[in-house]
N, C-alpha and C. Protein backbone atom coordinates (compact mmCIF):
# COMPACT_ATOMS: atom_id res chain seq x y z
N UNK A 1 0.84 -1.18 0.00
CA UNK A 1 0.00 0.00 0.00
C UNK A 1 0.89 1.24 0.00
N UNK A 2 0.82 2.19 -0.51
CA UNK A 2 1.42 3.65 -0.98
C UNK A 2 0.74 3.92 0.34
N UNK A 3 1.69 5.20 0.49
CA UNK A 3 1.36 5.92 1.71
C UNK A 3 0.59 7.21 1.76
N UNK A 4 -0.13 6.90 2.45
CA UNK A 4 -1.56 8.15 2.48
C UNK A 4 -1.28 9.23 3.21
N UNK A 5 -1.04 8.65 4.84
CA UNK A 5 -0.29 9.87 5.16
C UNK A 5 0.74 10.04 6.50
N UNK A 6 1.10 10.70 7.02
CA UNK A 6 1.88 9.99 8.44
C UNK A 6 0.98 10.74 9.75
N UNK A 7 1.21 10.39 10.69
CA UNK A 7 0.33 10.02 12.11
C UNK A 7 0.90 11.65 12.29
N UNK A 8 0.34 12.45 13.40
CA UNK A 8 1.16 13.78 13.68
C UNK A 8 2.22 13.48 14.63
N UNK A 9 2.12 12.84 15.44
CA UNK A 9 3.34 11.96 16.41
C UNK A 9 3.86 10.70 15.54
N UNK A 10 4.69 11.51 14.56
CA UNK A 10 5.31 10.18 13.56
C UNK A 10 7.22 10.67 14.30
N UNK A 11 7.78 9.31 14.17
CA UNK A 11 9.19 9.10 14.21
C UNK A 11 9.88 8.53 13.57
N UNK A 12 10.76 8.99 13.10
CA UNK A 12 11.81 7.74 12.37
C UNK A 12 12.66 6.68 12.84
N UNK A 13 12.77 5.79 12.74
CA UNK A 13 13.48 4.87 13.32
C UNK A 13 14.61 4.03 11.93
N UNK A 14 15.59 4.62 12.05
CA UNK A 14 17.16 3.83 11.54
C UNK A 14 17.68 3.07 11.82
N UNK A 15 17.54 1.53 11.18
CA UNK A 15 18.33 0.63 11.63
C UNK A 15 19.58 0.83 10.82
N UNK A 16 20.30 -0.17 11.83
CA UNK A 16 21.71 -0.52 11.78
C UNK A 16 22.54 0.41 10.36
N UNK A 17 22.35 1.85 10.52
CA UNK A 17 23.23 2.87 9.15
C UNK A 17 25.00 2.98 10.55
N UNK A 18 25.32 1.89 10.30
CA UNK A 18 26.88 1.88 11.01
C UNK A 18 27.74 1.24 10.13
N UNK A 19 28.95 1.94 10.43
CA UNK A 19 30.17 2.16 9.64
C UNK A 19 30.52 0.43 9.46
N UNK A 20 30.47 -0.34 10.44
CA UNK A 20 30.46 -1.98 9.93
C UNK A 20 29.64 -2.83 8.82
N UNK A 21 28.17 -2.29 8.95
CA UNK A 21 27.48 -3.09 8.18
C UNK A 21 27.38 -2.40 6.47
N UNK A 22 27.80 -1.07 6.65
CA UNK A 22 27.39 -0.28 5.20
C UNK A 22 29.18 -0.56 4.27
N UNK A 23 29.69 -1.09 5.08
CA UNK A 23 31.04 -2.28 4.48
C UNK A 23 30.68 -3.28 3.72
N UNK A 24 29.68 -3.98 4.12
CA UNK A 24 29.40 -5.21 3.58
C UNK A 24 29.34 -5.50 2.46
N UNK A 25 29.03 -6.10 1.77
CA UNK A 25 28.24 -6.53 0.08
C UNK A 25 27.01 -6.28 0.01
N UNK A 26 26.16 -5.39 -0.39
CA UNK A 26 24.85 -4.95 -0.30
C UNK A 26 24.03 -4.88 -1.98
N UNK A 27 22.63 -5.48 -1.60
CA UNK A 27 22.20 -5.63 -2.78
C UNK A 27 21.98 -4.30 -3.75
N UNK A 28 22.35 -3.30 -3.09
CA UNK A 28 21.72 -1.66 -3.64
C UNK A 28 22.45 -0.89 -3.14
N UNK A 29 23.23 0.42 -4.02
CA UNK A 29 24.69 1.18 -3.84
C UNK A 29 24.26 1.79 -2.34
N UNK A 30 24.99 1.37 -1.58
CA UNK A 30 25.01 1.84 -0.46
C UNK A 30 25.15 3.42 -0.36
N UNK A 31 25.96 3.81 -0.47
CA UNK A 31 25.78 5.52 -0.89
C UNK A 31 24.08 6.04 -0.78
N UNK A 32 23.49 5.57 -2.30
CA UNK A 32 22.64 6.17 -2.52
C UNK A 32 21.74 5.68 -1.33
N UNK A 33 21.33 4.86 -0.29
CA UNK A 33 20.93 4.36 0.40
C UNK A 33 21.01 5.39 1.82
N UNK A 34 22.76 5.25 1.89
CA UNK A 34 22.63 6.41 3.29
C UNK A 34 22.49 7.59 2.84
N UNK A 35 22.76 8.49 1.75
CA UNK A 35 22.19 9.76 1.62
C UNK A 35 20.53 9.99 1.57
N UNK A 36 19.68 8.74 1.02
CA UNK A 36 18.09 9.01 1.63
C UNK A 36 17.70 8.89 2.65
N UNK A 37 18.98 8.41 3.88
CA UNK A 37 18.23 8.15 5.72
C UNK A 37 18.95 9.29 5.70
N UNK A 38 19.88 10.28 5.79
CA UNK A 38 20.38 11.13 6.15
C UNK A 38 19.39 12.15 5.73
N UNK A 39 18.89 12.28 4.28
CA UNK A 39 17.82 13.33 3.79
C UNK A 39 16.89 13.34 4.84
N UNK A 40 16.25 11.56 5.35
CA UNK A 40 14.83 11.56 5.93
C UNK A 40 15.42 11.88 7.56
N UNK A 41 16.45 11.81 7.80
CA UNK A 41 17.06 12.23 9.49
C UNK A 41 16.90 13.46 9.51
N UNK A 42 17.56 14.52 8.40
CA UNK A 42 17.53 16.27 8.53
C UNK A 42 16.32 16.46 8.40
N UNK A 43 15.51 16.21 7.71
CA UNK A 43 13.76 16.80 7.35
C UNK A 43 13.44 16.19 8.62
N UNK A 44 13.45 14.77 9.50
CA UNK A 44 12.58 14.98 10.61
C UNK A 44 13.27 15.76 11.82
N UNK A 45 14.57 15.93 12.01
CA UNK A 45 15.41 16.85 13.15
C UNK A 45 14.22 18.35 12.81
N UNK A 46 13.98 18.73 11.37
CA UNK A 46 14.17 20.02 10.74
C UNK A 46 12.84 20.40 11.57
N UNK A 47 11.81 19.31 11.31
CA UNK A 47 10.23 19.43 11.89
C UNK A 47 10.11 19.23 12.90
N UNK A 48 11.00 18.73 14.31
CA UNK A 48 11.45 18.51 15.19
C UNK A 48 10.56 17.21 15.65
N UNK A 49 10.95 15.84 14.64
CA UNK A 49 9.92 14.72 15.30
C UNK A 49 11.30 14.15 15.66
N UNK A 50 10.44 13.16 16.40
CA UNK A 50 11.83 11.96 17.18
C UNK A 50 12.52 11.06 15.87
N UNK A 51 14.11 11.59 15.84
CA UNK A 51 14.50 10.42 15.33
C UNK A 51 15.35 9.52 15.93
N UNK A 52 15.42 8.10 16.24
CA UNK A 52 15.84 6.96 16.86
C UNK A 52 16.85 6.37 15.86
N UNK A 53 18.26 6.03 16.31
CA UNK A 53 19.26 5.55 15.33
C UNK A 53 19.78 3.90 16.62
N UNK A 54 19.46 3.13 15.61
CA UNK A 54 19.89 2.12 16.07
C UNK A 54 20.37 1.47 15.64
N UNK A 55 21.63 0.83 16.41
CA UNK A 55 22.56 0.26 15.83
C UNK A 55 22.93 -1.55 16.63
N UNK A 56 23.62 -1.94 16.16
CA UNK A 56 23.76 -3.18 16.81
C UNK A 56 25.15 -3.47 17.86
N UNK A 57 25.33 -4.28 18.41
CA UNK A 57 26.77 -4.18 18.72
C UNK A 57 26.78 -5.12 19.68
N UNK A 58 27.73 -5.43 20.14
CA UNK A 58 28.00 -6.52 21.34
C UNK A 58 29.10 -6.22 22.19
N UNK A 59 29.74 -6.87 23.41
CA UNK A 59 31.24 -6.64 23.88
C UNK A 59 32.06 -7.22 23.25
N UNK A 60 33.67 -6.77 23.14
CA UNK A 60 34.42 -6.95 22.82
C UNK A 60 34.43 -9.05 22.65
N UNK A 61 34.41 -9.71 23.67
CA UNK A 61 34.17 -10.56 24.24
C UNK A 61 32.86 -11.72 23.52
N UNK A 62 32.02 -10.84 23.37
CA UNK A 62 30.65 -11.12 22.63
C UNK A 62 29.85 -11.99 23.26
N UNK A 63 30.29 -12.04 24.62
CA UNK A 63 29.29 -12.35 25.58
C UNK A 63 27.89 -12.14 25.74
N UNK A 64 27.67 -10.71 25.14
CA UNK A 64 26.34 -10.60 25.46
C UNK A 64 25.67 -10.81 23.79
N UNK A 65 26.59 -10.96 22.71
CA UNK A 65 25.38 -11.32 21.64
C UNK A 65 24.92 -12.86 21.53
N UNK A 66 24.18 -13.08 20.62
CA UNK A 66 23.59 -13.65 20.74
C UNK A 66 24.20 -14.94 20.46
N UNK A 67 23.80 -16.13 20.96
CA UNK A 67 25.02 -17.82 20.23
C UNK A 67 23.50 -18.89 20.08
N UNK A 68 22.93 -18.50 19.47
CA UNK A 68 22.14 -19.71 18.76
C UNK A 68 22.70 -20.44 17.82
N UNK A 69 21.94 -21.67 18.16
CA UNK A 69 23.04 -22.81 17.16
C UNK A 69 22.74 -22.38 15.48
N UNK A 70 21.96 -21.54 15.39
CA UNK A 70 21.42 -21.31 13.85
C UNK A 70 22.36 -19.96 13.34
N UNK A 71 22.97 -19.27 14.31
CA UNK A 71 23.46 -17.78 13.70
C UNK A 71 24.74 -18.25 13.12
N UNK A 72 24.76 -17.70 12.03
CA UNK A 72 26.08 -17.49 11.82
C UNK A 72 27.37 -17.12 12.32
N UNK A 73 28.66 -17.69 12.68
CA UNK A 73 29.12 -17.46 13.38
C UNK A 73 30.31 -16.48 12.69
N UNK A 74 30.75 -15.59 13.38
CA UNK A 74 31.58 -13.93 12.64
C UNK A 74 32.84 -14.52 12.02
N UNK A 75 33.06 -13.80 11.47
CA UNK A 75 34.49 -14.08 10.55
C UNK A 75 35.20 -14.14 11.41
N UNK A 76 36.39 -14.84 11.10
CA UNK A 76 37.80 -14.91 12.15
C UNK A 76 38.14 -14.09 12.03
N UNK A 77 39.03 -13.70 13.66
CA UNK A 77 39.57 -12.42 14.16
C UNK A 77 38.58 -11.56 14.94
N UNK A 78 38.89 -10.71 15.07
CA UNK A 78 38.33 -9.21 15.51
C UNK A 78 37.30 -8.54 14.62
N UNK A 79 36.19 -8.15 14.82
CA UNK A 79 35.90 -6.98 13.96
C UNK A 79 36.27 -5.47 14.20
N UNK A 80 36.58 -4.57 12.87
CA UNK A 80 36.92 -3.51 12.97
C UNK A 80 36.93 -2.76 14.20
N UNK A 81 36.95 -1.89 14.72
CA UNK A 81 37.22 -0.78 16.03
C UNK A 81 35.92 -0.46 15.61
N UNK A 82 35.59 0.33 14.74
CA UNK A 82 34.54 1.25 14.48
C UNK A 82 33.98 0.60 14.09
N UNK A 83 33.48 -0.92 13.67
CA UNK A 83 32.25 -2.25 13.14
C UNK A 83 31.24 -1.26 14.09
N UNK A 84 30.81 -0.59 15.16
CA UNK A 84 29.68 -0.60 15.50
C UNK A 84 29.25 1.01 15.83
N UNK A 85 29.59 1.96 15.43
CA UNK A 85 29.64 3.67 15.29
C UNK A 85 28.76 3.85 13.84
N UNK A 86 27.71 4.45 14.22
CA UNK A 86 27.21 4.82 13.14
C UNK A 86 27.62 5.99 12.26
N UNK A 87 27.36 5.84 11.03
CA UNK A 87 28.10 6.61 9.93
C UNK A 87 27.97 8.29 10.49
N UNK A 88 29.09 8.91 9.70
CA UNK A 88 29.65 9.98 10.01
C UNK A 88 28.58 10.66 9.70
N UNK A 89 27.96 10.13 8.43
CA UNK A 89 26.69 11.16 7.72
C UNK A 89 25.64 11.01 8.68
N UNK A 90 25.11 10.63 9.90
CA UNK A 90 24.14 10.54 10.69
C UNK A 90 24.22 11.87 11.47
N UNK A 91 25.36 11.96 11.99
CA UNK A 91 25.06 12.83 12.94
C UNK A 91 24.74 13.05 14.32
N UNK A 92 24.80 11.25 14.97
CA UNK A 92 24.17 10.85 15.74
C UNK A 92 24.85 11.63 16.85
N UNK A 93 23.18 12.40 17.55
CA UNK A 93 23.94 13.66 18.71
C UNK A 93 22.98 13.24 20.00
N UNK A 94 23.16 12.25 21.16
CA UNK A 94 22.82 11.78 22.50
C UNK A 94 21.68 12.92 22.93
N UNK A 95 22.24 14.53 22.83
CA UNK A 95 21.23 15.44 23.28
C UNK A 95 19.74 15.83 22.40
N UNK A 96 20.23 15.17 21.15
CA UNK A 96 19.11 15.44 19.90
C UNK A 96 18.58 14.43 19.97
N UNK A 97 18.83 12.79 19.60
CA UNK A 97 18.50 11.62 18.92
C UNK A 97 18.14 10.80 20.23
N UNK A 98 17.25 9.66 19.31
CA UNK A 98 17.65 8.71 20.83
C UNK A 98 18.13 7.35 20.15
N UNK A 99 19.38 7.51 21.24
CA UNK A 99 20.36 6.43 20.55
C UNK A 99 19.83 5.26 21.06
N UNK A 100 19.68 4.14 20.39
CA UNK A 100 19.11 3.11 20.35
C UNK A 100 20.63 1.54 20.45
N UNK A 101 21.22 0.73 21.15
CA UNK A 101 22.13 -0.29 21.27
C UNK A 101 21.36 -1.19 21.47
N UNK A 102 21.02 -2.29 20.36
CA UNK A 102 20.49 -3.72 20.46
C UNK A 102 21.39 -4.57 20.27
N UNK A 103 21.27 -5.74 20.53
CA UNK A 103 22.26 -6.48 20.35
C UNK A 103 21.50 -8.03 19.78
N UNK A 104 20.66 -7.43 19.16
CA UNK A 104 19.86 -8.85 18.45
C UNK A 104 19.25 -8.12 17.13
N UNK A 105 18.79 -8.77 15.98
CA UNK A 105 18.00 -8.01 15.29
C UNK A 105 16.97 -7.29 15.44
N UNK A 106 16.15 -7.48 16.39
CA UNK A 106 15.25 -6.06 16.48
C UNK A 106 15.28 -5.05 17.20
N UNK A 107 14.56 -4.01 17.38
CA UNK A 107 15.51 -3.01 17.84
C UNK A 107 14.24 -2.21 19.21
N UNK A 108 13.35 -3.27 19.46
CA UNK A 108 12.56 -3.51 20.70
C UNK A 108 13.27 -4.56 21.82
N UNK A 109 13.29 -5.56 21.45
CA UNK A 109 13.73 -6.91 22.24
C UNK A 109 14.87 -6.26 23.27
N UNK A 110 14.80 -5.79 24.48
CA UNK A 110 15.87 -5.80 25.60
C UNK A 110 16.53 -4.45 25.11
N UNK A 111 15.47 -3.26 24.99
CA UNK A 111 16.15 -2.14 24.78
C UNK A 111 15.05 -0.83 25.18
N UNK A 112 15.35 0.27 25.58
CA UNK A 112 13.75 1.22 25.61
C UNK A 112 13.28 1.89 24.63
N UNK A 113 13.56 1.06 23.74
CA UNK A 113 13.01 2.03 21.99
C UNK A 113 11.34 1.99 22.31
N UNK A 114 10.97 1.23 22.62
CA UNK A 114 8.89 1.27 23.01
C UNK A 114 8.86 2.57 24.07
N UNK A 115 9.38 2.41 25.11
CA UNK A 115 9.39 3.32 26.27
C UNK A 115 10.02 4.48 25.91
N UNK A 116 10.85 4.94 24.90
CA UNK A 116 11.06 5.97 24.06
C UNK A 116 10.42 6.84 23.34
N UNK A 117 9.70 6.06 22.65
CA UNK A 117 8.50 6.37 21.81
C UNK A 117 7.40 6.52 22.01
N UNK A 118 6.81 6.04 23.30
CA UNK A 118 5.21 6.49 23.77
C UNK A 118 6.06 7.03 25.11
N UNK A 119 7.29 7.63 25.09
CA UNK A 119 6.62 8.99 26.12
C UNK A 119 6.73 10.22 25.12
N UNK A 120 7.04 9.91 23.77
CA UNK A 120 6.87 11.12 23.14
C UNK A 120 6.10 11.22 22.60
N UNK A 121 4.60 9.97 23.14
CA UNK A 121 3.39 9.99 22.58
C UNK A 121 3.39 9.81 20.65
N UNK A 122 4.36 8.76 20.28
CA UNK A 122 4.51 8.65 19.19
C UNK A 122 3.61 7.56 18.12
N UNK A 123 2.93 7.53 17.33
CA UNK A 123 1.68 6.54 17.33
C UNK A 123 2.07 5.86 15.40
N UNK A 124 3.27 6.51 15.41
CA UNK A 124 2.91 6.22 14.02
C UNK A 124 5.20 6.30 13.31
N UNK A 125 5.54 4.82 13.08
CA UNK A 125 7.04 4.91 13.05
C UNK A 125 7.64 4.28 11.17
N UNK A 126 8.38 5.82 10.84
CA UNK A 126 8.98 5.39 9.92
C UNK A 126 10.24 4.59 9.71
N UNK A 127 10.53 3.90 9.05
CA UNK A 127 11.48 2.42 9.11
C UNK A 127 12.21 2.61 7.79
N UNK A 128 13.23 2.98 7.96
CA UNK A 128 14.51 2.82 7.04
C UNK A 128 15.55 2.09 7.45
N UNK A 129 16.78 1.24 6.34
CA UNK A 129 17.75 0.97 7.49
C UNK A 129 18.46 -0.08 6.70
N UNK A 130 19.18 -0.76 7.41
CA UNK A 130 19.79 -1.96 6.73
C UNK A 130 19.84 -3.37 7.95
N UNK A 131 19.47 -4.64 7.51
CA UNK A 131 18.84 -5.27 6.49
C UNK A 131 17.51 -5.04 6.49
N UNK A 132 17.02 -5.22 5.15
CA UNK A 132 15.42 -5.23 5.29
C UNK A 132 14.98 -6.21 5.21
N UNK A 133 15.33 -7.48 5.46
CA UNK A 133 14.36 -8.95 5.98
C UNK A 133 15.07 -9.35 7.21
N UNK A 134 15.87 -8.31 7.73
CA UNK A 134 16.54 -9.44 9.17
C UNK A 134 16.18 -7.74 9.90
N UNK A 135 16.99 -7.22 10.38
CA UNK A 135 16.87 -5.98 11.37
C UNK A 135 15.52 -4.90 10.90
N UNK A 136 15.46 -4.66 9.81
CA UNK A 136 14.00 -3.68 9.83
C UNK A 136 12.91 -4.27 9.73
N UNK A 137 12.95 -5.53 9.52
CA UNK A 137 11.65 -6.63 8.97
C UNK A 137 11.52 -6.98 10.54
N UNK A 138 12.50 -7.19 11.53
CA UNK A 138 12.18 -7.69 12.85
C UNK A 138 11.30 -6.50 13.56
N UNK A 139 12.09 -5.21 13.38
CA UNK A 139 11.64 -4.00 14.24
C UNK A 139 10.20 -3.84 13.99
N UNK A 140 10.17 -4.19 12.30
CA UNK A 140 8.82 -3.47 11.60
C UNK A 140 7.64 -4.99 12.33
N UNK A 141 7.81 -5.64 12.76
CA UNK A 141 7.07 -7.14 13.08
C UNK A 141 6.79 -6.67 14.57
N UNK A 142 7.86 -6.37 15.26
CA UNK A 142 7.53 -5.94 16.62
C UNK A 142 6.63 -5.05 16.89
N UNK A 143 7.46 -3.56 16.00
CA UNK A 143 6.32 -2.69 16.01
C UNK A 143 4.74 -2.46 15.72
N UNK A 144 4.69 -3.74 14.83
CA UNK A 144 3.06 -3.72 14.47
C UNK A 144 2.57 -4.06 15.60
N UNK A 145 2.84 -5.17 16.49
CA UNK A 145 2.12 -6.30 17.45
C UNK A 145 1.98 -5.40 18.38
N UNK A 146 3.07 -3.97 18.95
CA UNK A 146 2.26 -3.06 20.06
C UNK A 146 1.55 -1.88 19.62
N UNK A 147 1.54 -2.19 18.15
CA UNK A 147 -0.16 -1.23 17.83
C UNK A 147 0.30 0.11 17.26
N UNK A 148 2.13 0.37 16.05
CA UNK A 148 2.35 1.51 15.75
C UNK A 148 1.84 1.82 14.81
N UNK A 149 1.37 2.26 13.87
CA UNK A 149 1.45 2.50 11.91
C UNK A 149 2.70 2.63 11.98
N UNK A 150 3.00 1.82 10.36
CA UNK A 150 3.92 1.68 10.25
C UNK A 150 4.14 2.01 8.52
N UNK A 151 5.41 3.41 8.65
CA UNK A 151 5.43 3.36 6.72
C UNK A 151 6.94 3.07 6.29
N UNK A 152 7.52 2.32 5.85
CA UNK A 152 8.54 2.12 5.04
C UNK A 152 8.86 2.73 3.90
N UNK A 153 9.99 3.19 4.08
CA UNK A 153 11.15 3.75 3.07
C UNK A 153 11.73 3.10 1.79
N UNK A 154 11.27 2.39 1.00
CA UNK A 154 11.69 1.60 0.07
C UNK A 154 13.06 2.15 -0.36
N UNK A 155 13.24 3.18 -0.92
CA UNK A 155 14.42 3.50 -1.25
C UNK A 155 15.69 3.92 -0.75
N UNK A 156 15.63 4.00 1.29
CA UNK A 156 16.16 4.09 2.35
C UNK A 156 16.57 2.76 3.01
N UNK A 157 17.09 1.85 2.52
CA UNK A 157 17.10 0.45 3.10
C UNK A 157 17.26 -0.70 1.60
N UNK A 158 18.08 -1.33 2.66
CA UNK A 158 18.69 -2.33 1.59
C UNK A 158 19.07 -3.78 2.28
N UNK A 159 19.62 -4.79 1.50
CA UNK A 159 19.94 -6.01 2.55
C UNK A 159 21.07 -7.06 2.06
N UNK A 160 21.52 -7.65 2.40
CA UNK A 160 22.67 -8.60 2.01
C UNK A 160 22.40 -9.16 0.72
N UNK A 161 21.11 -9.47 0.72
CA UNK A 161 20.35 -10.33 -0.37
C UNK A 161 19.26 -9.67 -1.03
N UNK A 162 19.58 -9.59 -2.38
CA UNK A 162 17.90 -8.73 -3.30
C UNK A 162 17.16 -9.87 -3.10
N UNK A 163 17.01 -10.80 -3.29
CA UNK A 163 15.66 -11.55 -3.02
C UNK A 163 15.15 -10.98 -1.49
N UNK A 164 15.68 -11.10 -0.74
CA UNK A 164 14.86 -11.37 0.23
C UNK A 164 14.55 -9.83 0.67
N UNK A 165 15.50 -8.54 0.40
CA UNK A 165 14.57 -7.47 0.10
C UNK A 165 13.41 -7.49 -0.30
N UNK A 166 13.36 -8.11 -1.93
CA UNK A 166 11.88 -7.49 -2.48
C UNK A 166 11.28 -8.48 -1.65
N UNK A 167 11.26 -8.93 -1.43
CA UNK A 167 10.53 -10.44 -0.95
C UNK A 167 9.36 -9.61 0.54
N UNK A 168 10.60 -8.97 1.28
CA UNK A 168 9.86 -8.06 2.42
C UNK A 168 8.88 -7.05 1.82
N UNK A 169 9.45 -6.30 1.01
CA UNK A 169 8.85 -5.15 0.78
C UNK A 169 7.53 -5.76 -0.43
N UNK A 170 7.36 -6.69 -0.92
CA UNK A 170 6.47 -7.07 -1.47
C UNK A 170 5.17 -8.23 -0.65
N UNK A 171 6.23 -8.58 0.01
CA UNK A 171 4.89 -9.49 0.35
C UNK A 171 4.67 -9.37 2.12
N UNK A 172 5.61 -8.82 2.87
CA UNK A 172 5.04 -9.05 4.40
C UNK A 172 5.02 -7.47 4.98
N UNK A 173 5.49 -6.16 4.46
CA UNK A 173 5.61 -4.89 4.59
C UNK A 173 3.98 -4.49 4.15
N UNK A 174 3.85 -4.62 2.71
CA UNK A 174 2.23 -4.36 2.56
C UNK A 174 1.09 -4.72 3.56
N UNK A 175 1.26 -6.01 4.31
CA UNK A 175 0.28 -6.39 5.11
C UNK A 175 0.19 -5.87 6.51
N UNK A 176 1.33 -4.91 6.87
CA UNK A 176 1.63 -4.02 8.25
C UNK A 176 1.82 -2.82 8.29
N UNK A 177 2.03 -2.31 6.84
CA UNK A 177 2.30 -0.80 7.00
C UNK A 177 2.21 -0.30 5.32
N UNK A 178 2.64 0.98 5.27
CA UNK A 178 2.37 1.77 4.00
C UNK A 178 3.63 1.82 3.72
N UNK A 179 4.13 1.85 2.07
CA UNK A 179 5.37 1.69 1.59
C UNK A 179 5.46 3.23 0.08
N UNK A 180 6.59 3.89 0.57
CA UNK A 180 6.95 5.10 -0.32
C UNK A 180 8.29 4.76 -0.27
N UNK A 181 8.31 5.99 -1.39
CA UNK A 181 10.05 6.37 -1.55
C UNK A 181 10.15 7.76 -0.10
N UNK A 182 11.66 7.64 -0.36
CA UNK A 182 11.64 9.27 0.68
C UNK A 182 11.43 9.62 0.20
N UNK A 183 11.13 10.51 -1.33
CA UNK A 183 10.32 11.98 -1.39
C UNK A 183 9.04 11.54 -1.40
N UNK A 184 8.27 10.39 -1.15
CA UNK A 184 6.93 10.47 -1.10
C UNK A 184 6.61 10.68 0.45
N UNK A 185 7.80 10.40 1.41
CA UNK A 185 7.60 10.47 2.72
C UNK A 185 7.86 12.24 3.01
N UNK A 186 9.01 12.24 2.29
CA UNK A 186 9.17 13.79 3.09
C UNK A 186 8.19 14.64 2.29
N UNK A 187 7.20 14.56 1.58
CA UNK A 187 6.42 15.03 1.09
C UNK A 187 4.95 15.43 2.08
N UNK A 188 5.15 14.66 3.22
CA UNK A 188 4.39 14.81 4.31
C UNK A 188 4.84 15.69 5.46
């Protein structure tokens, strides 16, 4: 469904735009990807709605992420210093934003992004980010079940794999929320 219109307590919510994952192999030029969350970050700072940047990360140690027998387990060695700092182009400022540290794919599960967002009486969350069938597909699943609207960024978000992009944005995004480009969003 195209997007009709956004809630007046609308927020943005950014997954994982950090200097580790926008490294990766991505199905869609990454560039053009973080310059439309950065566009949709300044237009909502500009209108002064909540924007939420969340990122992933674990300890050094990796004690606290996650060890299911199904996850993939990290490349040998270390990851980068900066694997978990979100990109320079964010902007991410503690007194402006609300910084969001999950350490699983969604970006509710064991974090106060809910308790964030309804004390700013927020009823209605935009979803950009990277991946879009593992980290924004989780957030966007959570967020439906405690009752947000929900509109997606099609052209703000990307994922390891083009199948399983369109795959979200075609078949399980339509059934929970409204789907634009950013200028059909910042058009609101």
């Amino acid at each position: 469904m195209a997007v009709t219109a956004l809630d007046r307590n609308v927020a943005l919510v950014v997954i994982d735009i950090q200097k580790g994952i926008v490294r990766r192999q991505l199905a869609h030029p990454v560039d053009d990807v973080v310059q439309n969350v950065v566009r949709l970050v300044e237009s909502f700072r500009a209108k002064e709605r909540p924007v939420a940047l969340v990122h992933v990360g674990w300890s050094k140690g990796g004690g606290d992420a996650l060890h299911a027998r199904t996850e993939p387990q990290p490349a040998a060695g270390p990851l980068p210093e900066d694997f978990f700092e979100y990109v320079d182009a964010l902007r991410a400022d503690p007194e402006r934003d609300i910084l969001i540290h999950k350490r699983q794919w969604g970006a509710f599960y064991g974090t106060d992004l809910d308790l964030q967002l309804r004390r700013r009486g927020v009823t209605n969350i935009v979803l950009c980010g990277i991946a879009t069938s593992i980290g924004v597909e989780s957030t966007a699943r959570d967020a439906w079940e405690r009752g947000y609207n929900l509109t997606f960024v099609s052209d703000a978000m990307t994922d390891m794999n083009a199948d399983a992009h369109e795959r979200a944005l075609r078949i399980i995004f339509p059934r929970i929320g409204e789907i634009g480009t950013t200028q059909e969003v910042l058009a609101f």
